[in-house]
PDB file of N, CA and C in Angstrom:
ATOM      1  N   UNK A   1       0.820  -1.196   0.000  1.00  0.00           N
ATOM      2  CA  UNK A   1       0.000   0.000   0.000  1.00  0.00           C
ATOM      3  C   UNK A   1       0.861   1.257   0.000  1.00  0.00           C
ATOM      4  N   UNK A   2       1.967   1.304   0.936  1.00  0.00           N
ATOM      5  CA  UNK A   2       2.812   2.243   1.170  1.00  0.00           C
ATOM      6  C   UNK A   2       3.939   2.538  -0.539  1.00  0.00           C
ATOM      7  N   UNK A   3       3.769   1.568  -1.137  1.00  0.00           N
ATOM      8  CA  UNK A   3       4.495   1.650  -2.398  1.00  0.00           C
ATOM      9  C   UNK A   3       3.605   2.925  -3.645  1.00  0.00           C
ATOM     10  N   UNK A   4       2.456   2.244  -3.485  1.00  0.00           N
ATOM     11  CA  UNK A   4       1.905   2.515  -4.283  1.00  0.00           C
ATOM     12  C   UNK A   4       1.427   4.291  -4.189  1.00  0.00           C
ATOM     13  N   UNK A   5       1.432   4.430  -3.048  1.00  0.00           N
ATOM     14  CA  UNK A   5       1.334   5.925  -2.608  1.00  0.00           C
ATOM     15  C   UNK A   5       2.590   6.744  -2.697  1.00  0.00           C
ATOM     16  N   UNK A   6       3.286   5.961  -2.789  1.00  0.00           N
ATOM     17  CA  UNK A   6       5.181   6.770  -2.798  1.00  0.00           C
ATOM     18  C   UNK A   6       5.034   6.701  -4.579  1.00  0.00           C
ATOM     19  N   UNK A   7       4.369   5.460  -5.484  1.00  0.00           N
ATOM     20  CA  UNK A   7       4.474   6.416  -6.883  1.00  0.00           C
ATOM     21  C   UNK A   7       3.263   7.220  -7.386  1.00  0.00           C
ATOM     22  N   UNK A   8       2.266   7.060  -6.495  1.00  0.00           N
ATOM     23  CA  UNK A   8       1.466   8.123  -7.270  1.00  0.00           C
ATOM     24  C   UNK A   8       2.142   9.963  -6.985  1.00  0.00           C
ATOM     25  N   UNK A   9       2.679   9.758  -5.320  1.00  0.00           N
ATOM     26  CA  UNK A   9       3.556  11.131  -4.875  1.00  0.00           C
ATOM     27  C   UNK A   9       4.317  11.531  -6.154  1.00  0.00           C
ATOM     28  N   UNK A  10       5.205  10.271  -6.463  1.00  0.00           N
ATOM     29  CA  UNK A  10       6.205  10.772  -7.360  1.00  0.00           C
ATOM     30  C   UNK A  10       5.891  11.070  -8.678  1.00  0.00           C
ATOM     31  N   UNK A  11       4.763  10.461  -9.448  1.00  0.00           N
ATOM     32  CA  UNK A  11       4.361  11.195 -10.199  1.00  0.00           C
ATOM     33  C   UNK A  11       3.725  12.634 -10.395  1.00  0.00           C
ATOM     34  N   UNK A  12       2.365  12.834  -9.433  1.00  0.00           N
ATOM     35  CA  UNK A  12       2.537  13.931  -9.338  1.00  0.00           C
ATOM     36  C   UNK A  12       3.586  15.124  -8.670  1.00  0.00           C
ATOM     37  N   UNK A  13       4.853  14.593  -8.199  1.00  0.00           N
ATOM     38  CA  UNK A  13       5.584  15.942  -8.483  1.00  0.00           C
ATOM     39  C   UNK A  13       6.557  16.141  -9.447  1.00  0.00           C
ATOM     40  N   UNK A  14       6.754  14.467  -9.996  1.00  0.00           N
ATOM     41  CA  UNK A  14       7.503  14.666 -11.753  1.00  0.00           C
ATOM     42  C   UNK A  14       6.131  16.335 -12.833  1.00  0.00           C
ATOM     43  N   UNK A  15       5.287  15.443 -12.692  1.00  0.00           N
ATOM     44  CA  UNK A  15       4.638  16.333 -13.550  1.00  0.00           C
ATOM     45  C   UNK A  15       4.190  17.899 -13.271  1.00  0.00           C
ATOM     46  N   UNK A  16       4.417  18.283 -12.059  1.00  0.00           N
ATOM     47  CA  UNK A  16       4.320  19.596 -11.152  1.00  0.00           C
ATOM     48  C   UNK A  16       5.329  20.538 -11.715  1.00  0.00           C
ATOM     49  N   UNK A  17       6.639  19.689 -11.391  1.00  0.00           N
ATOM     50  CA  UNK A  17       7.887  20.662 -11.366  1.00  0.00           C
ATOM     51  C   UNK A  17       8.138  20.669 -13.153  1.00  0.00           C
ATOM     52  N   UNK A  18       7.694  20.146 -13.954  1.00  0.00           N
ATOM     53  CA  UNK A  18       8.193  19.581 -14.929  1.00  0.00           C
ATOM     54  C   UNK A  18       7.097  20.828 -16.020  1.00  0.00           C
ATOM     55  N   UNK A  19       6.499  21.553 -15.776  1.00  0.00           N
ATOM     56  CA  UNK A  19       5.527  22.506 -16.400  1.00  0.00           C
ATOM     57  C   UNK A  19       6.992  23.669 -17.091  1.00  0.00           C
ATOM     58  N   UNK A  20       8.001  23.783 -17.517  1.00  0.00           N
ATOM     59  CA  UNK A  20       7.915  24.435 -18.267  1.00  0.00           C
ATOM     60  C   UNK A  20       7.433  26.201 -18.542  1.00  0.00           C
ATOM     61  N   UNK A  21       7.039  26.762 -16.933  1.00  0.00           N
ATOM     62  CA  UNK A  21       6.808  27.870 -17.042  1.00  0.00           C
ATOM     63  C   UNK A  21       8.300  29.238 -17.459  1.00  0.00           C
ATOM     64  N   UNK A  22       8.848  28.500 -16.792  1.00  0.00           N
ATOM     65  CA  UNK A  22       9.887  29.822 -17.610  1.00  0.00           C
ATOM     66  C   UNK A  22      10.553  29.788 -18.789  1.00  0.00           C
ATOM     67  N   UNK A  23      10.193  28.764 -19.626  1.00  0.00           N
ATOM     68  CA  UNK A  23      10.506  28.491 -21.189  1.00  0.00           C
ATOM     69  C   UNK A  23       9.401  29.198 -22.311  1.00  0.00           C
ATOM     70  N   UNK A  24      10.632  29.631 -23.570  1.00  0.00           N
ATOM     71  CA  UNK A  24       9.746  30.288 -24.592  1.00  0.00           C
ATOM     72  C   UNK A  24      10.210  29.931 -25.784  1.00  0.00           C
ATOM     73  N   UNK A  25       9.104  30.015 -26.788  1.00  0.00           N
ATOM     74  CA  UNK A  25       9.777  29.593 -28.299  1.00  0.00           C
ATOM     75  C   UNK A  25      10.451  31.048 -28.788  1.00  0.00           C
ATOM     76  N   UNK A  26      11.354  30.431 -29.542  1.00  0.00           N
ATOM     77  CA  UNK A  26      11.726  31.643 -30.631  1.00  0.00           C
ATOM     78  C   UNK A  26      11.845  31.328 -32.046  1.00  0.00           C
ATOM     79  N   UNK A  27      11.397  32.056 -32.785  1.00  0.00           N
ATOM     80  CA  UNK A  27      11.188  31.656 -34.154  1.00  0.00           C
ATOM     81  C   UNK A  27      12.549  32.324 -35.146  1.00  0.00           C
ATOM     82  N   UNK A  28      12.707  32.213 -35.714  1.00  0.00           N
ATOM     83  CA  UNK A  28      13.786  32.486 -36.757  1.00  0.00           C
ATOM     84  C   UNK A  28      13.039  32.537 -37.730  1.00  0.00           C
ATOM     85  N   UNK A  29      13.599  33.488 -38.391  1.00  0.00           N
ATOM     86  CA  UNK A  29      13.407  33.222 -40.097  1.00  0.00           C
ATOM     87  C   UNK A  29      14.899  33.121 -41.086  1.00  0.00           C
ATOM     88  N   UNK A  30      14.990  32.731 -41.847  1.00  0.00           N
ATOM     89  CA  UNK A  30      16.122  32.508 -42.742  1.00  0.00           C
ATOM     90  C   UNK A  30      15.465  32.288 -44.027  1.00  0.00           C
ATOM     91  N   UNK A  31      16.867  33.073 -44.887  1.00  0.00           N
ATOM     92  CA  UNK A  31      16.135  32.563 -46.413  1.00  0.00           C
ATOM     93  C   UNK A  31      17.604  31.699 -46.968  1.00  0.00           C
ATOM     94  N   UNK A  32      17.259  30.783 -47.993  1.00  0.00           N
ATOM     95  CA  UNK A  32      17.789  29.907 -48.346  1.00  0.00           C
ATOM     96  C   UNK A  32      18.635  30.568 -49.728  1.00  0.00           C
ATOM     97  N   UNK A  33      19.583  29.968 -50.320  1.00  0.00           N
ATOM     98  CA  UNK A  33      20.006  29.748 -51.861  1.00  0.00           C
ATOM     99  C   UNK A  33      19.150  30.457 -52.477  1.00  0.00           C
ATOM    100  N   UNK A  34      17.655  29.440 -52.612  1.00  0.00           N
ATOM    101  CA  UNK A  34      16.812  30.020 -54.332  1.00  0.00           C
ATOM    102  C   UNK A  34      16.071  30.906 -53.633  1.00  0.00           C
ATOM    103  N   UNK A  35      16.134  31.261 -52.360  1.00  0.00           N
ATOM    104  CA  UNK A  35      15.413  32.947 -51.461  1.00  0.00           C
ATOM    105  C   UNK A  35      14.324  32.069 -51.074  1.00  0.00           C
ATOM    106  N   UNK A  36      14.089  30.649 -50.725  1.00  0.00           N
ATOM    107  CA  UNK A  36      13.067  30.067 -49.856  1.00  0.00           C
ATOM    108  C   UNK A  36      13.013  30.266 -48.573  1.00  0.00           C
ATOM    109  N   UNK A  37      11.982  30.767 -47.845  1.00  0.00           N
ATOM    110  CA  UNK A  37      11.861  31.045 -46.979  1.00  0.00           C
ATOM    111  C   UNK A  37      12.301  29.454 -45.746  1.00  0.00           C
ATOM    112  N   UNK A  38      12.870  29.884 -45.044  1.00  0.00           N
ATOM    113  CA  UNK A  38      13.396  28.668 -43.459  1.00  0.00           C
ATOM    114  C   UNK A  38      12.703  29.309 -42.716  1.00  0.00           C
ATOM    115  N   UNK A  39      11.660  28.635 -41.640  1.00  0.00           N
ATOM    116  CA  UNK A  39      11.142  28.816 -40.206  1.00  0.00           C
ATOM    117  C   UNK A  39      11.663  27.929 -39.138  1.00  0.00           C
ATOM    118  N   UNK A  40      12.193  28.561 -38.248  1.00  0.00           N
ATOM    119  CA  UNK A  40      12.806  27.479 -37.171  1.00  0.00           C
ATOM    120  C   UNK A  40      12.587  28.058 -35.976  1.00  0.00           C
ATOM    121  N   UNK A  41      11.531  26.837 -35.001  1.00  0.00           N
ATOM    122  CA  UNK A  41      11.356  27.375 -33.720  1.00  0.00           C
ATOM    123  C   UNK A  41      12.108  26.581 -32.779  1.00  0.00           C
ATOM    124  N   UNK A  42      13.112  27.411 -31.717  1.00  0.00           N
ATOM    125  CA  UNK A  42      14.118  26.860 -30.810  1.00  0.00           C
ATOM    126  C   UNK A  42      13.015  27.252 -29.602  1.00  0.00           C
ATOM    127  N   UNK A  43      13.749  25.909 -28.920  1.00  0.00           N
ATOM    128  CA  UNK A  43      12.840  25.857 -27.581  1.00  0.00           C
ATOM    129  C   UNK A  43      13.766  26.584 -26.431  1.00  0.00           C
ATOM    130  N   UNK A  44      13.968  27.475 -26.008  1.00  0.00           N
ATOM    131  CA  UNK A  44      15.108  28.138 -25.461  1.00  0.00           C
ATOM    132  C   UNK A  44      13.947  27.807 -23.630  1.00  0.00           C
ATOM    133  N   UNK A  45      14.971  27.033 -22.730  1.00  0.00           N
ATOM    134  CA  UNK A  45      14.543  27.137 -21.310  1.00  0.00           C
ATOM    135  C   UNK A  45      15.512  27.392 -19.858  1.00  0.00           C
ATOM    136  N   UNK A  46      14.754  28.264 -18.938  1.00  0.00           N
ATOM    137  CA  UNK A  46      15.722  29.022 -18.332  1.00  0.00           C
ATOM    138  C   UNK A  46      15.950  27.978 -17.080  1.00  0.00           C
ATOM    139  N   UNK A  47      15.324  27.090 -16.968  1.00  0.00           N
ATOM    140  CA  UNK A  47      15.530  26.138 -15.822  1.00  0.00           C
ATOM    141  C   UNK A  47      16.828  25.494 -16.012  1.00  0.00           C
ATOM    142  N   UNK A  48      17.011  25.068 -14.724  1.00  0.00           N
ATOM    143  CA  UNK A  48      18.593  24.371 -14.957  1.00  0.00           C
ATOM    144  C   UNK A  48      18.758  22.910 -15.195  1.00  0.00           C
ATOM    145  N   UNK A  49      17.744  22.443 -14.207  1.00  0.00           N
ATOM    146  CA  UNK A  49      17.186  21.437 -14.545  1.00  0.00           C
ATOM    147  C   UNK A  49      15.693  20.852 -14.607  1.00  0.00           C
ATOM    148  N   UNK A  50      15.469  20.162 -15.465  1.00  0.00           N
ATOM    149  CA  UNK A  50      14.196  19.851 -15.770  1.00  0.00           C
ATOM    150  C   UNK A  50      13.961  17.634 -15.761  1.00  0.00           C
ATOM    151  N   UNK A  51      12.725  17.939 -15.179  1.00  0.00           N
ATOM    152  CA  UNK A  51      12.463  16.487 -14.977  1.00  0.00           C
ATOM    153  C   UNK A  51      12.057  15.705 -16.525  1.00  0.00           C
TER     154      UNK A  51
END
């Protein structure tokens, strides 16, 4: 019984801490050779570590 309550704990605080609030996309644009447009979104995050 005591197991099973130590992983539901641990899941919900994997998925708590694991939200991603101080992360943002950034988009780029670039043009190519024949002037085709490149879109590239970087996931830039300020946490140090993440679950």
């Amino acid at each position: 019984m005591i197991v099973i309550l130590i992983l539901i704990g641990s899941v919900i605080f994997i998925i708590h801490t694991n939200d991603h609030e101080e992360c943002e996309l950034k988009t780029e644009i670039n043009y190519g050779k024949n002037e085709e447009k490149i879109v590239s979104e970087i996931h830039i995050c300020k946490e140090k570590y993440n679950l």
